[in-house]
PDB file of N, CA and C in Angstrom:
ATOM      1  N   UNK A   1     154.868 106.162 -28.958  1.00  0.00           N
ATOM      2  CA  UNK A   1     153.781 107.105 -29.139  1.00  0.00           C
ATOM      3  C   UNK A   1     153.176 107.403 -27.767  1.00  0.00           C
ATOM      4  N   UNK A   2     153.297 108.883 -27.471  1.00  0.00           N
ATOM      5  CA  UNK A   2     152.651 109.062 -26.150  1.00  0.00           C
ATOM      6  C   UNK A   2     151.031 109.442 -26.430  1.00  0.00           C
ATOM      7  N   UNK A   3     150.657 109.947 -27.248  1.00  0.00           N
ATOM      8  CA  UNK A   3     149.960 110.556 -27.709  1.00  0.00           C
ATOM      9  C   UNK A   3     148.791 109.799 -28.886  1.00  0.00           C
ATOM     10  N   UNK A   4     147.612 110.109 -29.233  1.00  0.00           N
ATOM     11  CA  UNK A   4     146.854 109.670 -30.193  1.00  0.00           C
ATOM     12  C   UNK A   4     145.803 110.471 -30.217  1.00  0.00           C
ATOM     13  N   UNK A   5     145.401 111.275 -31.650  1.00  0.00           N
ATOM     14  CA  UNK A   5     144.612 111.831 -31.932  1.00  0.00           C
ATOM     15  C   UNK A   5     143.397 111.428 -32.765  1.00  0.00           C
ATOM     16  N   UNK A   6     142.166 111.337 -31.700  1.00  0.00           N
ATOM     17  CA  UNK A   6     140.801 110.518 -32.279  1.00  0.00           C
ATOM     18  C   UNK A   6     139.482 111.420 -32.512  1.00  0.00           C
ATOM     19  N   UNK A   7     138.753 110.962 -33.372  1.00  0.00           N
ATOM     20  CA  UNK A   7     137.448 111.629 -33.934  1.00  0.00           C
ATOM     21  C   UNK A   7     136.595 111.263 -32.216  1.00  0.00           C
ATOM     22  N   UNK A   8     136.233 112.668 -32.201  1.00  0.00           N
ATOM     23  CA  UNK A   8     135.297 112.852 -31.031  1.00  0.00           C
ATOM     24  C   UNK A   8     134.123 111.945 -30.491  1.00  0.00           C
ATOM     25  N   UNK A   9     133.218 111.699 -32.038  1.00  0.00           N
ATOM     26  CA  UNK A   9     132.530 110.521 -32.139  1.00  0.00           C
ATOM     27  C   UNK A   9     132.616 109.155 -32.050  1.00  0.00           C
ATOM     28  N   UNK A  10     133.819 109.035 -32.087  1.00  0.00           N
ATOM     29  CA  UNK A  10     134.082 107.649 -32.010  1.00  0.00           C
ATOM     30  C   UNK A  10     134.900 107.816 -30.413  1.00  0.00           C
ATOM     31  N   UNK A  11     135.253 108.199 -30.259  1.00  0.00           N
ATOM     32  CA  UNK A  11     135.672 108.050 -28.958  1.00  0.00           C
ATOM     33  C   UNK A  11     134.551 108.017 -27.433  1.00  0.00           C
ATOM     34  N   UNK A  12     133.453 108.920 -27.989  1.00  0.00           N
ATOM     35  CA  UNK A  12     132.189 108.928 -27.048  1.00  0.00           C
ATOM     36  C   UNK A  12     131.036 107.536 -27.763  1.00  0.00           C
ATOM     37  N   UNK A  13     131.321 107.120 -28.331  1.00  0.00           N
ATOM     38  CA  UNK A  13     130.354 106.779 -28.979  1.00  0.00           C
ATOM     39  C   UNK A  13     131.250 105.192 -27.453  1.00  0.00           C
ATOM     40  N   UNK A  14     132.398 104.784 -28.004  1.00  0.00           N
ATOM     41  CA  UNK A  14     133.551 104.182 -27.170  1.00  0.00           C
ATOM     42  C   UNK A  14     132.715 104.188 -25.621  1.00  0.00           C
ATOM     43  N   UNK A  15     132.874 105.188 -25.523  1.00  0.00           N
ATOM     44  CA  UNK A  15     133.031 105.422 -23.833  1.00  0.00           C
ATOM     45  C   UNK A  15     131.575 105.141 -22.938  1.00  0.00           C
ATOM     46  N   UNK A  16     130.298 105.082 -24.211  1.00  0.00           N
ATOM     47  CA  UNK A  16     128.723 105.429 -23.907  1.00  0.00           C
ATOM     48  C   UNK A  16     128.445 103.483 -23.859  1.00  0.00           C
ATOM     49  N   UNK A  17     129.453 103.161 -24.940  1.00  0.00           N
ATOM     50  CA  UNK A  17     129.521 101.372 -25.249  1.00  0.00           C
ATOM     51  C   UNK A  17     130.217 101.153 -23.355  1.00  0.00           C
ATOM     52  N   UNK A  18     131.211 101.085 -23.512  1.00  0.00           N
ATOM     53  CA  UNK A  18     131.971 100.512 -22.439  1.00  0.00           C
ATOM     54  C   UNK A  18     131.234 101.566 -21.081  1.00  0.00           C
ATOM     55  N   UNK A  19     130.473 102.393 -20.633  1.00  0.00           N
ATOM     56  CA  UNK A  19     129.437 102.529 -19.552  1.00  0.00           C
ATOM     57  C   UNK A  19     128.366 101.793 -19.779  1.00  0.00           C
ATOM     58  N   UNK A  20     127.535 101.339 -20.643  1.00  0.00           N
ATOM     59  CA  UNK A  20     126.562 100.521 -20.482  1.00  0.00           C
ATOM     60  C   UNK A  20     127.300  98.953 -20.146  1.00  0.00           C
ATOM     61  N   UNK A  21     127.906  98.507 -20.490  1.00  0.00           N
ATOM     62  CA  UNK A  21     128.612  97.154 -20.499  1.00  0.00           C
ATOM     63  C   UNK A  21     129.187  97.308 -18.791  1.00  0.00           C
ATOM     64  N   UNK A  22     129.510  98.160 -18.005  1.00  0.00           N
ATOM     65  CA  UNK A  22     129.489  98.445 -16.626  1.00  0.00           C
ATOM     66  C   UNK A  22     129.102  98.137 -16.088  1.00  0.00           C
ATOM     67  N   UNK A  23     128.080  99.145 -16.601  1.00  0.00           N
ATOM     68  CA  UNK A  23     126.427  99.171 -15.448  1.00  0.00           C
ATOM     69  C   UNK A  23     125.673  97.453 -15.770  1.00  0.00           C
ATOM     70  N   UNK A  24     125.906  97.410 -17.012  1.00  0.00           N
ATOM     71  CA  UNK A  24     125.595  95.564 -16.906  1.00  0.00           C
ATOM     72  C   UNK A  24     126.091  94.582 -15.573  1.00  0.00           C
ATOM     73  N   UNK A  25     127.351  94.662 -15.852  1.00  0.00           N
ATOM     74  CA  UNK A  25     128.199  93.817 -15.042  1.00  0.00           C
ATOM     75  C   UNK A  25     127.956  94.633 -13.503  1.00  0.00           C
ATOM     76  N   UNK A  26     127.859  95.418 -13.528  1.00  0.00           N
ATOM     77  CA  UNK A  26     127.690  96.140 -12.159  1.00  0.00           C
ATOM     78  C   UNK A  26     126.092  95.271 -11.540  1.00  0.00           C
ATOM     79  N   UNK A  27     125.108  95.450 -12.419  1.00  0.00           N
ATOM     80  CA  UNK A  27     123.843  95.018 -11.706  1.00  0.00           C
ATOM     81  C   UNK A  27     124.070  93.349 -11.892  1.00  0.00           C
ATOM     82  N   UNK A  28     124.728  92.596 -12.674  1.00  0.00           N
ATOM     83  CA  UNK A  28     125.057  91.607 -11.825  1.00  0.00           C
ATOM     84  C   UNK A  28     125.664  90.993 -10.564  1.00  0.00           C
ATOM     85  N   UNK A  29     126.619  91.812 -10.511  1.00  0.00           N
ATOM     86  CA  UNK A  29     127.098  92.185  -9.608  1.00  0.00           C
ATOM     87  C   UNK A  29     126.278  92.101  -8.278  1.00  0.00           C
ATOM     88  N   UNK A  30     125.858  93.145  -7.988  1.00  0.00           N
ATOM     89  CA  UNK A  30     124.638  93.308  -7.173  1.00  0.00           C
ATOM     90  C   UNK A  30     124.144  92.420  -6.883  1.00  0.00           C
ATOM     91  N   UNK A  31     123.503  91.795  -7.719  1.00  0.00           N
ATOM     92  CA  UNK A  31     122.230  90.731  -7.588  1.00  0.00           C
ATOM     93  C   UNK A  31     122.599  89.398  -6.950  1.00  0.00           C
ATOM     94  N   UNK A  32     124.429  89.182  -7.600  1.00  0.00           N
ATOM     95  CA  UNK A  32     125.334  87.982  -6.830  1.00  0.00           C
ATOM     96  C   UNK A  32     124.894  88.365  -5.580  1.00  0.00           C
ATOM     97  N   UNK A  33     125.605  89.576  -5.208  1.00  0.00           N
ATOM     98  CA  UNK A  33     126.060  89.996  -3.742  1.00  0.00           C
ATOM     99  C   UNK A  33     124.646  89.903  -2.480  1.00  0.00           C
ATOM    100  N   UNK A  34     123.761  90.711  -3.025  1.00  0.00           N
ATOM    101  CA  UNK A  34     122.256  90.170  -2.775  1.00  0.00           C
ATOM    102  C   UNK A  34     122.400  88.659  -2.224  1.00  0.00           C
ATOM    103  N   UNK A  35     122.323  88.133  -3.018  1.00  0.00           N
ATOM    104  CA  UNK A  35     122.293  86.393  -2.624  1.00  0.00           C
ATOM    105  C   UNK A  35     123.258  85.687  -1.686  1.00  0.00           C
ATOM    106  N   UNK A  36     124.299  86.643  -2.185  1.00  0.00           N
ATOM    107  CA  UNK A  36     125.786  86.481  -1.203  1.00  0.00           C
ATOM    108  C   UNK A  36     125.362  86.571   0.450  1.00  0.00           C
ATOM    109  N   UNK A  37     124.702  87.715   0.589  1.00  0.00           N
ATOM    110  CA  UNK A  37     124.520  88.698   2.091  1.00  0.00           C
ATOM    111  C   UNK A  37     123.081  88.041   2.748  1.00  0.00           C
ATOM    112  N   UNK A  38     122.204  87.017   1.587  1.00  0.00           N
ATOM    113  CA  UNK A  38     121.155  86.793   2.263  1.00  0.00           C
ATOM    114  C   UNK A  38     121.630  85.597   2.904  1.00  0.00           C
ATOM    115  N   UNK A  39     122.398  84.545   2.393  1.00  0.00           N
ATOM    116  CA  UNK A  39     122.585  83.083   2.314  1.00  0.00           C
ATOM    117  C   UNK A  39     123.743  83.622   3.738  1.00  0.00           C
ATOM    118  N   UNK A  40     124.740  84.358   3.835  1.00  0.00           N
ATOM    119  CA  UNK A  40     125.267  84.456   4.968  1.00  0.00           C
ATOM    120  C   UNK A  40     124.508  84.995   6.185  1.00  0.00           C
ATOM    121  N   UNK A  41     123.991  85.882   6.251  1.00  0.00           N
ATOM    122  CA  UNK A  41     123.265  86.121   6.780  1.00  0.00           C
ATOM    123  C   UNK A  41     122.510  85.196   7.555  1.00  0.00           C
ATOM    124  N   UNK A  42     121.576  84.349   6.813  1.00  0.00           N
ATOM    125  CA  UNK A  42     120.666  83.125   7.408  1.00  0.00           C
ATOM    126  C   UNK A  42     121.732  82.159   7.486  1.00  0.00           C
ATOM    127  N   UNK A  43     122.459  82.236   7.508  1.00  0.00           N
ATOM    128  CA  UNK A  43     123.956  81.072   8.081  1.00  0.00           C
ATOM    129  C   UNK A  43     124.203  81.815   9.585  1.00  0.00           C
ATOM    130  N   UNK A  44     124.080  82.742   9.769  1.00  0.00           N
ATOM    131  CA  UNK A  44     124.787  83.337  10.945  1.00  0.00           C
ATOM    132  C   UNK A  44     122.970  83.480  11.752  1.00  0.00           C
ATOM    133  N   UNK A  45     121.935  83.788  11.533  1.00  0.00           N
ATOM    134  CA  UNK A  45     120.661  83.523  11.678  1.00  0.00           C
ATOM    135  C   UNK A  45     120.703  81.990  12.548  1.00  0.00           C
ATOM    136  N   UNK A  46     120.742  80.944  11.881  1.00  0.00           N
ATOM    137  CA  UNK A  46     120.822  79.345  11.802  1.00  0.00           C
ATOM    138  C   UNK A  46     121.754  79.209  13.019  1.00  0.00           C
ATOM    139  N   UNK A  47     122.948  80.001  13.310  1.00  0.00           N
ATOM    140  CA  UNK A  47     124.102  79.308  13.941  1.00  0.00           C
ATOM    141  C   UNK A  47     123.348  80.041  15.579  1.00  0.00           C
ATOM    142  N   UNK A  48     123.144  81.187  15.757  1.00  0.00           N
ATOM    143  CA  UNK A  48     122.787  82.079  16.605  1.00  0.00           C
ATOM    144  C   UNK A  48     121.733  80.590  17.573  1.00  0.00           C
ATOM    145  N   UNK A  49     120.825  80.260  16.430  1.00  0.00           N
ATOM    146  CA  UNK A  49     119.450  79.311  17.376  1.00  0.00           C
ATOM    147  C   UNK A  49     120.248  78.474  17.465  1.00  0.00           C
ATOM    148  N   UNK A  50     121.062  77.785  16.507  1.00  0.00           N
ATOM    149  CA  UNK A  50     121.529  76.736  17.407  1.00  0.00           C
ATOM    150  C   UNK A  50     122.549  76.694  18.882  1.00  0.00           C
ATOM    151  N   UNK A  51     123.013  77.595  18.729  1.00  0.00           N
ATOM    152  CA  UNK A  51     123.596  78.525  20.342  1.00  0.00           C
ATOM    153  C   UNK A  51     123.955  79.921  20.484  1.00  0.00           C
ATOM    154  N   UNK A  52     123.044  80.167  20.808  1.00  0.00           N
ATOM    155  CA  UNK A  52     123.030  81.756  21.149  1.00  0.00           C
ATOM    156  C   UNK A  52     124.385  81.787  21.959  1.00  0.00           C
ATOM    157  N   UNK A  53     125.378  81.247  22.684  1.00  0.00           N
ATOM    158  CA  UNK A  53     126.202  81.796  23.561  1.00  0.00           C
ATOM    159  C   UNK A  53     127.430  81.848  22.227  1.00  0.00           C
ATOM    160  N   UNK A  54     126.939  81.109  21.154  1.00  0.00           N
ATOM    161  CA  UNK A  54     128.667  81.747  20.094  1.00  0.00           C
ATOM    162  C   UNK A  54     127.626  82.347  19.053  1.00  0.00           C
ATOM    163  N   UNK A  55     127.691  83.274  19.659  1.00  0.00           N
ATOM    164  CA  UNK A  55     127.076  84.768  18.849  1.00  0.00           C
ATOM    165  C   UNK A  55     128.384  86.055  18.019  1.00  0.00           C
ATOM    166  N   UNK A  56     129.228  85.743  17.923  1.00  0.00           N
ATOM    167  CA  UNK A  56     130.024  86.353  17.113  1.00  0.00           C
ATOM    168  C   UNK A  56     129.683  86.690  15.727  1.00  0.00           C
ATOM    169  N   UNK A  57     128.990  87.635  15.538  1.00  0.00           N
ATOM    170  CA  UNK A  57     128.467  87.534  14.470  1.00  0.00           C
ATOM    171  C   UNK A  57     129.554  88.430  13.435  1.00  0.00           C
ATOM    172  N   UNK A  58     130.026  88.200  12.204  1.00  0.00           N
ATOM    173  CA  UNK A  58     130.825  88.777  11.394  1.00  0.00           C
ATOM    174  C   UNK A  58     130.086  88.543   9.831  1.00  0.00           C
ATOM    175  N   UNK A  59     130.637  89.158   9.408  1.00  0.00           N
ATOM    176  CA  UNK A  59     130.608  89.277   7.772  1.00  0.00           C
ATOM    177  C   UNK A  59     131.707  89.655   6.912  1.00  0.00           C
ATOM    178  N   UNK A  60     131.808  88.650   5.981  1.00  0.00           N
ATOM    179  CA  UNK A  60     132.933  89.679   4.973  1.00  0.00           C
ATOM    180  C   UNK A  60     132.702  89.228   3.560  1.00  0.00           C
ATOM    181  N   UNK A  61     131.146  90.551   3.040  1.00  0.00           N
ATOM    182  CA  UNK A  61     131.282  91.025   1.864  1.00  0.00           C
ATOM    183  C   UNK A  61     131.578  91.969   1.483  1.00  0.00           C
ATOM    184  N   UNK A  62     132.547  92.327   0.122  1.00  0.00           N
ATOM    185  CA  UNK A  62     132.715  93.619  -0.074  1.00  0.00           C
ATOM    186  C   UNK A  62     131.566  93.562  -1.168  1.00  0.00           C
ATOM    187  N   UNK A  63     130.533  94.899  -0.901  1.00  0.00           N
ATOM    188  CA  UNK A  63     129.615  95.569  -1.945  1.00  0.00           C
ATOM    189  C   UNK A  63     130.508  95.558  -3.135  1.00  0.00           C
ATOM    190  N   UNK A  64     130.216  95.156  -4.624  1.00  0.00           N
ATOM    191  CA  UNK A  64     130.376  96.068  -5.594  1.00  0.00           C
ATOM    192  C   UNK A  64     129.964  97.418  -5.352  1.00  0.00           C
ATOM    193  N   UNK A  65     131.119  98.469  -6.308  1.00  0.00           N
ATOM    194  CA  UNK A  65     130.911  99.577  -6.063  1.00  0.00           C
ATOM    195  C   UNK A  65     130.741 100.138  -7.704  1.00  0.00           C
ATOM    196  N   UNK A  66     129.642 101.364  -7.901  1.00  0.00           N
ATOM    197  CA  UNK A  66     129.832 101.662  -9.301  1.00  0.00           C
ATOM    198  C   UNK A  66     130.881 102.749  -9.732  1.00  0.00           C
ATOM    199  N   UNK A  67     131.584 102.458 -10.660  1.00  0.00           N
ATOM    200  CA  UNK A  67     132.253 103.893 -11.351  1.00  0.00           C
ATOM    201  C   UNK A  67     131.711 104.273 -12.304  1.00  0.00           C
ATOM    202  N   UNK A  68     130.418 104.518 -12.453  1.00  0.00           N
ATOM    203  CA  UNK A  68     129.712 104.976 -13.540  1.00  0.00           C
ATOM    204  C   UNK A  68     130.158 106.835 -13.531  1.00  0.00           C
ATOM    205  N   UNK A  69     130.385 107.065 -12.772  1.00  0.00           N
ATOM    206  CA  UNK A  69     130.676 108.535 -12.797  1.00  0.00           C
ATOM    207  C   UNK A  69     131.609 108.997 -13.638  1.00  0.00           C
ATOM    208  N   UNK A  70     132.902 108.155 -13.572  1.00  0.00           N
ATOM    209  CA  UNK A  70     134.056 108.268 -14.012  1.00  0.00           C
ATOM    210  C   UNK A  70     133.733 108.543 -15.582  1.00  0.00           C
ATOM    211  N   UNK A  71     132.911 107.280 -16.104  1.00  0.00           N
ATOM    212  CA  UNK A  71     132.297 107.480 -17.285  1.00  0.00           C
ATOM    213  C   UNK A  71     131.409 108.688 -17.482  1.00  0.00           C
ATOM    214  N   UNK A  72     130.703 109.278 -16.948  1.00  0.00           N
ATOM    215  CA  UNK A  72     129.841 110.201 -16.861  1.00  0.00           C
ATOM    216  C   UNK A  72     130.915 111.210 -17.353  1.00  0.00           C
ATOM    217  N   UNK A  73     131.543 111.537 -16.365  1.00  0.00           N
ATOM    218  CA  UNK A  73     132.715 112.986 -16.488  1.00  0.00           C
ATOM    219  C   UNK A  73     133.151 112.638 -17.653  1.00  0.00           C
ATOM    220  N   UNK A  74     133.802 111.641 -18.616  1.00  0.00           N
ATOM    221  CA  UNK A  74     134.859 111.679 -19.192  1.00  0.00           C
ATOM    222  C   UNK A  74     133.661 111.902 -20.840  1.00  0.00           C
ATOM    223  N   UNK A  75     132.266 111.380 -20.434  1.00  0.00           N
ATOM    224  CA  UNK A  75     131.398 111.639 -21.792  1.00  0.00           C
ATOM    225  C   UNK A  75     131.171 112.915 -21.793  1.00  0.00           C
ATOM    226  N   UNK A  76     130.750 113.721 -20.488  1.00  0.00           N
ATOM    227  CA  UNK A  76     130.563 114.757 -20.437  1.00  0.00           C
ATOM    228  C   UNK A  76     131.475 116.244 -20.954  1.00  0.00           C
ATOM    229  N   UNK A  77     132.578 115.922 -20.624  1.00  0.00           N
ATOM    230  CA  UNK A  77     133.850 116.236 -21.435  1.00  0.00           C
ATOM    231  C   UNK A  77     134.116 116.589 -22.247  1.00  0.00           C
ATOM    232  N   UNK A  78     133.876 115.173 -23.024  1.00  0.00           N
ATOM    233  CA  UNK A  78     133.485 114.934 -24.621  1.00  0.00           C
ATOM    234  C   UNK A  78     132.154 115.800 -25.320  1.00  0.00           C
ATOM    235  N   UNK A  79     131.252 116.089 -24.410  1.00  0.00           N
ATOM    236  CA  UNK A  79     129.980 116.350 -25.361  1.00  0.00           C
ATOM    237  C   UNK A  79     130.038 117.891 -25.500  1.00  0.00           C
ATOM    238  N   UNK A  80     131.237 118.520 -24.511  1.00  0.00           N
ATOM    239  CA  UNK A  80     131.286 119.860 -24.278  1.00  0.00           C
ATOM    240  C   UNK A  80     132.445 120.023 -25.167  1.00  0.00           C
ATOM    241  N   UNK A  81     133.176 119.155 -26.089  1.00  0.00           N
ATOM    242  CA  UNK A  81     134.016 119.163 -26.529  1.00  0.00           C
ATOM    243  C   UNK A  81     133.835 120.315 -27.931  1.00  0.00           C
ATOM    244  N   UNK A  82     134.398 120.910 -28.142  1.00  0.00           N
ATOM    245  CA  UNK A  82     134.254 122.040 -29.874  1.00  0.00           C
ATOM    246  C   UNK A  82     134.651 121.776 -30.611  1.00  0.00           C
ATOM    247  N   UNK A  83     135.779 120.445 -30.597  1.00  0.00           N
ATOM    248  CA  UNK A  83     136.409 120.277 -31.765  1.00  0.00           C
ATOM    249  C   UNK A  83     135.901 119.056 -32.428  1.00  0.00           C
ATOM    250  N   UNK A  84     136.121 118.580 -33.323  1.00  0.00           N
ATOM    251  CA  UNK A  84     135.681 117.356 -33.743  1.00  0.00           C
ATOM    252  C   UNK A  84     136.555 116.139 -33.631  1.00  0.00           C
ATOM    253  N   UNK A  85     138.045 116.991 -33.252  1.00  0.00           N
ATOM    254  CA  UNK A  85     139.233 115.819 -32.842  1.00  0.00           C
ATOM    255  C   UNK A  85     139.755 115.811 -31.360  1.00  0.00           C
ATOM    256  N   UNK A  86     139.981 114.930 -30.571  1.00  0.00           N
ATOM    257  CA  UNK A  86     140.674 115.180 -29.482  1.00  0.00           C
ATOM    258  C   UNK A  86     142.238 114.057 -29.474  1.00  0.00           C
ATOM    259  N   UNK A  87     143.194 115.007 -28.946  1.00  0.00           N
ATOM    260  CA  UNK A  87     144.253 114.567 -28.344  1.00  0.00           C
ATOM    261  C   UNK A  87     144.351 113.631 -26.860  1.00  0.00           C
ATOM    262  N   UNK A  88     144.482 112.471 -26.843  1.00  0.00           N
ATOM    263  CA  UNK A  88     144.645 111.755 -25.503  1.00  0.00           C
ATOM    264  C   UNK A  88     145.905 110.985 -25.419  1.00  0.00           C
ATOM    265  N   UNK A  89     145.585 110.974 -24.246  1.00  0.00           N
ATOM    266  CA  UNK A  89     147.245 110.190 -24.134  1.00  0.00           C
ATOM    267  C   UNK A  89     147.302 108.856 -23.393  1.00  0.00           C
ATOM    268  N   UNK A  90     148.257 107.856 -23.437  1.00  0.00           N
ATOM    269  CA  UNK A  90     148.366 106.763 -23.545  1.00  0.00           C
ATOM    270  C   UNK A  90     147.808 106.262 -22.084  1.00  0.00           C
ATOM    271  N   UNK A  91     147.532 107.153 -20.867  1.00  0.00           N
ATOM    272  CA  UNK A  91     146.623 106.302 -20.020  1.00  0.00           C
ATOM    273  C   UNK A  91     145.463 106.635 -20.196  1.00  0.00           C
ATOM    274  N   UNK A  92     145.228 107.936 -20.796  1.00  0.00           N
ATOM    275  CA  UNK A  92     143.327 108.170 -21.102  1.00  0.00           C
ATOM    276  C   UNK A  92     142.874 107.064 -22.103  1.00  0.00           C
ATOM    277  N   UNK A  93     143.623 106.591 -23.472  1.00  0.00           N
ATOM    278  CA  UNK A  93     143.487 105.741 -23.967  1.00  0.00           C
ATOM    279  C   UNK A  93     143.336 104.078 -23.366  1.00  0.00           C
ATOM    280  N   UNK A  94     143.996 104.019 -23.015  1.00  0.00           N
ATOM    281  CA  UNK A  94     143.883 102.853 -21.780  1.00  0.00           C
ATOM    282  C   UNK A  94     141.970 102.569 -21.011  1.00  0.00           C
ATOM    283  N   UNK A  95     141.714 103.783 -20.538  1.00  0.00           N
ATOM    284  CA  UNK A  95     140.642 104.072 -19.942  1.00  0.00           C
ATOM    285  C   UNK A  95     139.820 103.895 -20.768  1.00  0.00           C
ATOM    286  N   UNK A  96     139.579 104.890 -21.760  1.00  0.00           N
ATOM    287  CA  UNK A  96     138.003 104.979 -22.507  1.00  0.00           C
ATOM    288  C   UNK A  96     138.127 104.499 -23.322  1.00  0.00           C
ATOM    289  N   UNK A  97     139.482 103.946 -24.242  1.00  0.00           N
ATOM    290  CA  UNK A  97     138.607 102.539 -25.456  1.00  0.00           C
ATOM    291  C   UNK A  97     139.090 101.745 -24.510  1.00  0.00           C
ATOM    292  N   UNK A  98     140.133 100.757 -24.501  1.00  0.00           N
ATOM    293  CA  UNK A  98     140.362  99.569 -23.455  1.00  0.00           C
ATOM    294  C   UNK A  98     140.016  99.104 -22.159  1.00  0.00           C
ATOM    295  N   UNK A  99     138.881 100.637 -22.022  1.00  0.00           N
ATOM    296  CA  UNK A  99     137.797 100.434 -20.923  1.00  0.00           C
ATOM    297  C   UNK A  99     139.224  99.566 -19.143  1.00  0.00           C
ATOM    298  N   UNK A 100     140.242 100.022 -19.034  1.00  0.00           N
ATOM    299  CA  UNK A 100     141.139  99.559 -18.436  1.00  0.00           C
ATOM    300  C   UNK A 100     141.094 100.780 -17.186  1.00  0.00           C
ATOM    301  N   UNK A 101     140.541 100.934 -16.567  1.00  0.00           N
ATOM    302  CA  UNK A 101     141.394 101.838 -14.837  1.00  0.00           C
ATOM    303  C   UNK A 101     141.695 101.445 -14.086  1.00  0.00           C
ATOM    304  N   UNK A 102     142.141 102.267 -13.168  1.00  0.00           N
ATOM    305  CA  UNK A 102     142.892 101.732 -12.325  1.00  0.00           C
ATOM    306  C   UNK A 102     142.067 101.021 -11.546  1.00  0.00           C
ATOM    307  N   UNK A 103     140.453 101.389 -11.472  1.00  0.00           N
ATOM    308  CA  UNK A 103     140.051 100.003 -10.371  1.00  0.00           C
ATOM    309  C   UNK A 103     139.418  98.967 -11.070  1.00  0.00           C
ATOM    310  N   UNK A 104     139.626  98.817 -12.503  1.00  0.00           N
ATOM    311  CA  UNK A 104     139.278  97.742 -13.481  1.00  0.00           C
ATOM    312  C   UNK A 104     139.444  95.897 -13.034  1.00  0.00           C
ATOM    313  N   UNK A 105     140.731  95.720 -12.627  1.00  0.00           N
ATOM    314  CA  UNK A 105     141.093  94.701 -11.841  1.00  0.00           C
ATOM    315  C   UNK A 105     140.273  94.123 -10.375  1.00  0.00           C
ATOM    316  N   UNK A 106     139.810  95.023 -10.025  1.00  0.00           N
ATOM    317  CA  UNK A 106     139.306  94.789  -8.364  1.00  0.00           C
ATOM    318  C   UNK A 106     138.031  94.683  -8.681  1.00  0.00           C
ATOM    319  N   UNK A 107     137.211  95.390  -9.561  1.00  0.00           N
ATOM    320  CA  UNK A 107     136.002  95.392  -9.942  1.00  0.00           C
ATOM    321  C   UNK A 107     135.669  93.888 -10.484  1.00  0.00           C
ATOM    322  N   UNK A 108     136.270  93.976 -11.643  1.00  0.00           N
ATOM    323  CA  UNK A 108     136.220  92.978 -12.663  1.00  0.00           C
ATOM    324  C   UNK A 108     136.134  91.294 -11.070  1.00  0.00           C
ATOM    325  N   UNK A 109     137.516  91.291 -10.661  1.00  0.00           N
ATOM    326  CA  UNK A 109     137.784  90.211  -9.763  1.00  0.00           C
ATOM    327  C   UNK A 109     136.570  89.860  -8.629  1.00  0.00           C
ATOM    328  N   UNK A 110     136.363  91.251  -8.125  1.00  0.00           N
ATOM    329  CA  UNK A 110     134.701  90.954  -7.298  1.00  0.00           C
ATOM    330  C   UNK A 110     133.294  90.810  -7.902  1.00  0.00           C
ATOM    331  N   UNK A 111     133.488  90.894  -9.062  1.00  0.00           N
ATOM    332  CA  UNK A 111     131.922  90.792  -9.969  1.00  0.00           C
ATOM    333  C   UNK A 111     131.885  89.607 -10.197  1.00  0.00           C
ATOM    334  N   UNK A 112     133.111  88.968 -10.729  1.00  0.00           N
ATOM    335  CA  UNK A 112     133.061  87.401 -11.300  1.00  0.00           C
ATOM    336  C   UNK A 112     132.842  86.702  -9.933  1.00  0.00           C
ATOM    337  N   UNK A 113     133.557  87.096  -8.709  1.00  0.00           N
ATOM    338  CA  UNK A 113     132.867  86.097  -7.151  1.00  0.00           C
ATOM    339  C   UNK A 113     131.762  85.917  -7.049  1.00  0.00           C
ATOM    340  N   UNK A 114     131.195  87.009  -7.240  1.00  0.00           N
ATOM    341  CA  UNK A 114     129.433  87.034  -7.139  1.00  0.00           C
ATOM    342  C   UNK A 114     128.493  86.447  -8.120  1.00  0.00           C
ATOM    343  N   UNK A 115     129.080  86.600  -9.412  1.00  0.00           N
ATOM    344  CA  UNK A 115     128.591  86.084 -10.475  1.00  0.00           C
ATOM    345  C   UNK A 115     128.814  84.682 -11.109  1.00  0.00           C
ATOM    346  N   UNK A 116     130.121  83.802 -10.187  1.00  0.00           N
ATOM    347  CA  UNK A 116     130.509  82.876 -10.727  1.00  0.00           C
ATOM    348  C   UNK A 116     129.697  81.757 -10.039  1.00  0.00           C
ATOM    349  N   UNK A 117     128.775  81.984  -9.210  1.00  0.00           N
ATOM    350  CA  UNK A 117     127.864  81.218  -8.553  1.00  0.00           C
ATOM    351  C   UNK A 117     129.010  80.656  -7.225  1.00  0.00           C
ATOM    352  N   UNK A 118     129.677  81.351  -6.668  1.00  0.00           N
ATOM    353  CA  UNK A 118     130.457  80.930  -5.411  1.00  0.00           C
ATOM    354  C   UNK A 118     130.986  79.619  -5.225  1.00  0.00           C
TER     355      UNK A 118
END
């Protein structure tokens, strides 16, 4: 089956569920990373007084980033939609119920760093 034809409502209703559940994990996200950037930060702060001559100062956090947009467009879509059924196909399906894209993996993997208490 390449193909699957779903009630409009249930498919946005889908897509409005799995953007709030995002933006959840997204502002955790955040709030890890926050803590992430302060605690390094005053590590590299700490190291500086104890000798200013190894001043190399680096960082390596990657920000969470939001794809709330992605969701945005694909409800928006939907709400402009006329019919009451839509046709999608087996990677849009993927996306808006199985909530699965392509940057699902990278997201998901950097939210739990931040969130798993390091």
């Amino acid at each position: 089956m390449k193909t699957v034809t779903v009630k409009k409502e249930v498919l946005l209703e889908k897509l409005i569920e799995n953007r709030a559940k995002h933006i959840e994990e997204l502002g955790e996200a955040m709030a890890g990373w926050v803590k992430a950037a302060i605690k390094e930060l005053q590590d590299e702060i700490d190291c500086l007084k104890k000798d200013p001559s190894d001043g190399d100062l680096h960082f390596n956090l990657s920000k969470p980033v939001s794809h709330e947009k992605n969701y945005d467009i694909a409800i928006s879509m939907l709400e402009m939609e006329v019919n009451d059924t839509v046709e999608i196909e087996v990677d849009e399906f993927q996306k808006y119920v199985n909530d699965e894209w392509d940057w699902s993996q990278s997201f998901k993997h950097l939210s739990s760093f931040y969130t798993s208490g390091r």
